[in-house]
N, C-alpha and C. Protein backbone atom coordinates (compact mmCIF):
# COMPACT_ATOMS: atom_id res chain seq x y z
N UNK A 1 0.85 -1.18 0.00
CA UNK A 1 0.00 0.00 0.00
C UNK A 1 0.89 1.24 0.00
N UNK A 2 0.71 1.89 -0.70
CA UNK A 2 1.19 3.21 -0.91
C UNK A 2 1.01 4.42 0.52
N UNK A 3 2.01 5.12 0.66
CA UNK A 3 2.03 5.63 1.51
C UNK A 3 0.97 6.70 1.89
N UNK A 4 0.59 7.72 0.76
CA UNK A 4 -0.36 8.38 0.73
C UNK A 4 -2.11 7.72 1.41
N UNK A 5 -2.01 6.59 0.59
CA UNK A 5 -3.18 6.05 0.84
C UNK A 5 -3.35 5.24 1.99
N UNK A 6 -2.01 5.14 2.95
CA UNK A 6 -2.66 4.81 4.07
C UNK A 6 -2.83 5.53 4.74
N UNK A 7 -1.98 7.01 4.75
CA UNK A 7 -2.35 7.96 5.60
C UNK A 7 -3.89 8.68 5.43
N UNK A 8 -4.08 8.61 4.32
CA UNK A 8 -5.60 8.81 4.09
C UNK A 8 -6.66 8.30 4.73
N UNK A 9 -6.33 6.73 4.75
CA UNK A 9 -6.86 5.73 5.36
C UNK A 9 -7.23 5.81 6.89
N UNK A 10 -6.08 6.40 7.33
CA UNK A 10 -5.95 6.28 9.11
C UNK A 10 -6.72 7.53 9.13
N UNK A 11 -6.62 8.80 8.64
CA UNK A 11 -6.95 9.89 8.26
C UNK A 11 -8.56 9.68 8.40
N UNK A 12 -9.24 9.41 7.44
CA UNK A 12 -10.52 8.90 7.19
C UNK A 12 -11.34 8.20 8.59
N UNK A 13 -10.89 7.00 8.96
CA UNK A 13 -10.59 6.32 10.33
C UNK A 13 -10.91 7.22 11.23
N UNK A 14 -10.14 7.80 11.63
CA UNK A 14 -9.60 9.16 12.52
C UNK A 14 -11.43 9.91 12.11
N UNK A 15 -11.40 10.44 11.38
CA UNK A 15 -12.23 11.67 11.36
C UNK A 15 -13.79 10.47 11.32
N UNK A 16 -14.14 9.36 10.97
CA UNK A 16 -15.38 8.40 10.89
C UNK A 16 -15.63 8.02 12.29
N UNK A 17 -14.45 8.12 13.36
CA UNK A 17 -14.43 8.23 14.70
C UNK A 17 -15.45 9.47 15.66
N UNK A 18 -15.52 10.49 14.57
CA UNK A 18 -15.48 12.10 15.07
C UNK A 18 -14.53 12.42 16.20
N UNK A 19 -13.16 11.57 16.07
CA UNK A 19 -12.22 12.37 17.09
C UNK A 19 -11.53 13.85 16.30
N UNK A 20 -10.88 14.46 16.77
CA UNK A 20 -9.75 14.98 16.53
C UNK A 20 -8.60 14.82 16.02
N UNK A 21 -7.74 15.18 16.13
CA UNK A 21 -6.02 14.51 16.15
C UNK A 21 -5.70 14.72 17.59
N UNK A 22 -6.20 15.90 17.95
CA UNK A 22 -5.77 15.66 19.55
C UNK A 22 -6.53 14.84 20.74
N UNK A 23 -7.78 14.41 19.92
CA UNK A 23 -8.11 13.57 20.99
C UNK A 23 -7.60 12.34 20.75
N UNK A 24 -7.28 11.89 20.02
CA UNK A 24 -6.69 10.42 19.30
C UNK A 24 -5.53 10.48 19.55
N UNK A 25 -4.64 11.42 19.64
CA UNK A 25 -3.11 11.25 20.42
C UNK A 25 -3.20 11.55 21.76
N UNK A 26 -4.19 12.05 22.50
CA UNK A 26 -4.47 11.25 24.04
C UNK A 26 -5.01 10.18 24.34
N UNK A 27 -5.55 9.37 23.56
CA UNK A 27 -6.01 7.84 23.91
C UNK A 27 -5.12 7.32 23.21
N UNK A 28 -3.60 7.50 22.29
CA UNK A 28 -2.75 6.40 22.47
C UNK A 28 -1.35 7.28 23.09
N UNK A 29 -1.69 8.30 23.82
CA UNK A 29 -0.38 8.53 24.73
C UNK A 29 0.23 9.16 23.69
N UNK A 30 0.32 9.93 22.77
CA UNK A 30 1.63 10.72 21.85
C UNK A 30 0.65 12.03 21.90
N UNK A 31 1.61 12.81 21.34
CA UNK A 31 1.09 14.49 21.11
C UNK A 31 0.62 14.48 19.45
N UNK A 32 -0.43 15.18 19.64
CA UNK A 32 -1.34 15.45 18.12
C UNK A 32 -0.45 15.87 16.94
N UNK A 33 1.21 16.39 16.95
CA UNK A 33 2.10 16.50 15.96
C UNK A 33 2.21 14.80 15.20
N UNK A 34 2.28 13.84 15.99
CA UNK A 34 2.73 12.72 15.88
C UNK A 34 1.43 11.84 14.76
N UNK A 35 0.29 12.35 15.00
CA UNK A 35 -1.19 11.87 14.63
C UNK A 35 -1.03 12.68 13.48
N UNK A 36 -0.91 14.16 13.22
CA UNK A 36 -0.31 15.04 12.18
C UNK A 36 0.61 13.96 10.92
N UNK A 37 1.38 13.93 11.50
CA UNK A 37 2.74 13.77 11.00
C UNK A 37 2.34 12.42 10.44
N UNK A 38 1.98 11.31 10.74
CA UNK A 38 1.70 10.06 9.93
C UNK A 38 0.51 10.02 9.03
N UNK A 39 -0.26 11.15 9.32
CA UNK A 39 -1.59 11.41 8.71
C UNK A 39 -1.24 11.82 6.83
N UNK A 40 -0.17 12.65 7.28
CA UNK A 40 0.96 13.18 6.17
C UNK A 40 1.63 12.67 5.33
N UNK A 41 1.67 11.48 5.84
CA UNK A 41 2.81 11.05 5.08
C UNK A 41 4.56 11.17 6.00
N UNK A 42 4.39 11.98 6.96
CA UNK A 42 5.97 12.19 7.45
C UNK A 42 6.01 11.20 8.26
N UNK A 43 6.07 10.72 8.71
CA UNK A 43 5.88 9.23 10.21
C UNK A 43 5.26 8.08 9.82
N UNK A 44 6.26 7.22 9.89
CA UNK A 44 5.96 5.98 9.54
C UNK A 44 5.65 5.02 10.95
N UNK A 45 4.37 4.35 10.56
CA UNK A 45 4.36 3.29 11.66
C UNK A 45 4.55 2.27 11.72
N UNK A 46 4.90 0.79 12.67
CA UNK A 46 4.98 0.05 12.67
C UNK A 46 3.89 -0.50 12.58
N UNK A 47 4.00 -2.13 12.68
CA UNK A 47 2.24 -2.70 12.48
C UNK A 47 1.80 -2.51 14.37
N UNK A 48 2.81 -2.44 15.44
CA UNK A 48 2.20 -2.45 16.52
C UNK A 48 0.93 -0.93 16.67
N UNK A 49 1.83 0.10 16.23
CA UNK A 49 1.60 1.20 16.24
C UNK A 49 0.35 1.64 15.64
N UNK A 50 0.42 0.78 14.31
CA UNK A 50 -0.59 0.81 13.97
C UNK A 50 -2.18 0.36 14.22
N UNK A 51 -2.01 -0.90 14.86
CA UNK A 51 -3.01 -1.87 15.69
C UNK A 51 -3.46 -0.66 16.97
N UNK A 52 -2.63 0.23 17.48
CA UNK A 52 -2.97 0.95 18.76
C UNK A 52 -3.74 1.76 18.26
N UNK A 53 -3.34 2.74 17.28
CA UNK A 53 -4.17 3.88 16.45
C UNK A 53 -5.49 3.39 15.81
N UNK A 54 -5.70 2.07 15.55
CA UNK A 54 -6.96 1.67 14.84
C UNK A 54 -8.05 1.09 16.47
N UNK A 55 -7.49 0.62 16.96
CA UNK A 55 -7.99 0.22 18.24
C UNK A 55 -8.61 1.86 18.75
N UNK A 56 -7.57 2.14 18.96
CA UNK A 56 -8.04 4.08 19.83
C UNK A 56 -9.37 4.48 18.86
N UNK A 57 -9.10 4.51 17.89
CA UNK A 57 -10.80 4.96 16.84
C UNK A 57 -11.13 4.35 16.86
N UNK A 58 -11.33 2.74 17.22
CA UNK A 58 -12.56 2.10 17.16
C UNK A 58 -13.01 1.08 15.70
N UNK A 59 -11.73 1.10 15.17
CA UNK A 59 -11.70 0.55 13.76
C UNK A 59 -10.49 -1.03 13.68
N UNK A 60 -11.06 -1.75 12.82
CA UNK A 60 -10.23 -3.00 12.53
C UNK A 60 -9.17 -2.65 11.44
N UNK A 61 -9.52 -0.52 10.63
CA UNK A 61 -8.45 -0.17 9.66
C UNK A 61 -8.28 -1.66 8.51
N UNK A 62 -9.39 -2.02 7.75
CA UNK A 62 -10.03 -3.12 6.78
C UNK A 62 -9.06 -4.19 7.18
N UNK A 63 -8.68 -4.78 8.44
CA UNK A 63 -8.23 -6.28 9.26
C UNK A 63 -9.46 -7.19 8.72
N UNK A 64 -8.93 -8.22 8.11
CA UNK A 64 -9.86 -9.42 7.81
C UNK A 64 -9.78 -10.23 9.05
N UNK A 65 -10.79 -10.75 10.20
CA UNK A 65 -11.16 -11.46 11.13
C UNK A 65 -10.41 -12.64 11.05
């Protein structure tokens, strides 16, 4: 997956939540630059990182069961 399009993805996620960026980088513990910044394209996550950020919104982020 292309980088753009996952940040879109989490992006999308994020806002289908109706959080913020700053409320979503207080339910996984980082500052809203960090939620910014991967949203962007600048910050790359790991798959843990990623599992935390989809968990915090409330999303499986399209996880097949």
């Amino acid at each position: 997956m292309k980088k753009t399009k996952l940040a879109n993805l989490l992006r999308q996620v994020r806002q289908e939540a109706s959080l913020t960026q700053y409320q979503l980088a207080e339910r996984i513990g980082q500052a809203q630059s960090y939620v910014s910044k991967y949203e962007n394209g600048e910050q790359r996550l790991d798959l843990i990182e990623l599992e935390v950020v989809c968990a915090a919104a409330g999303s499986l982020c399209g996880a097949v069961p």
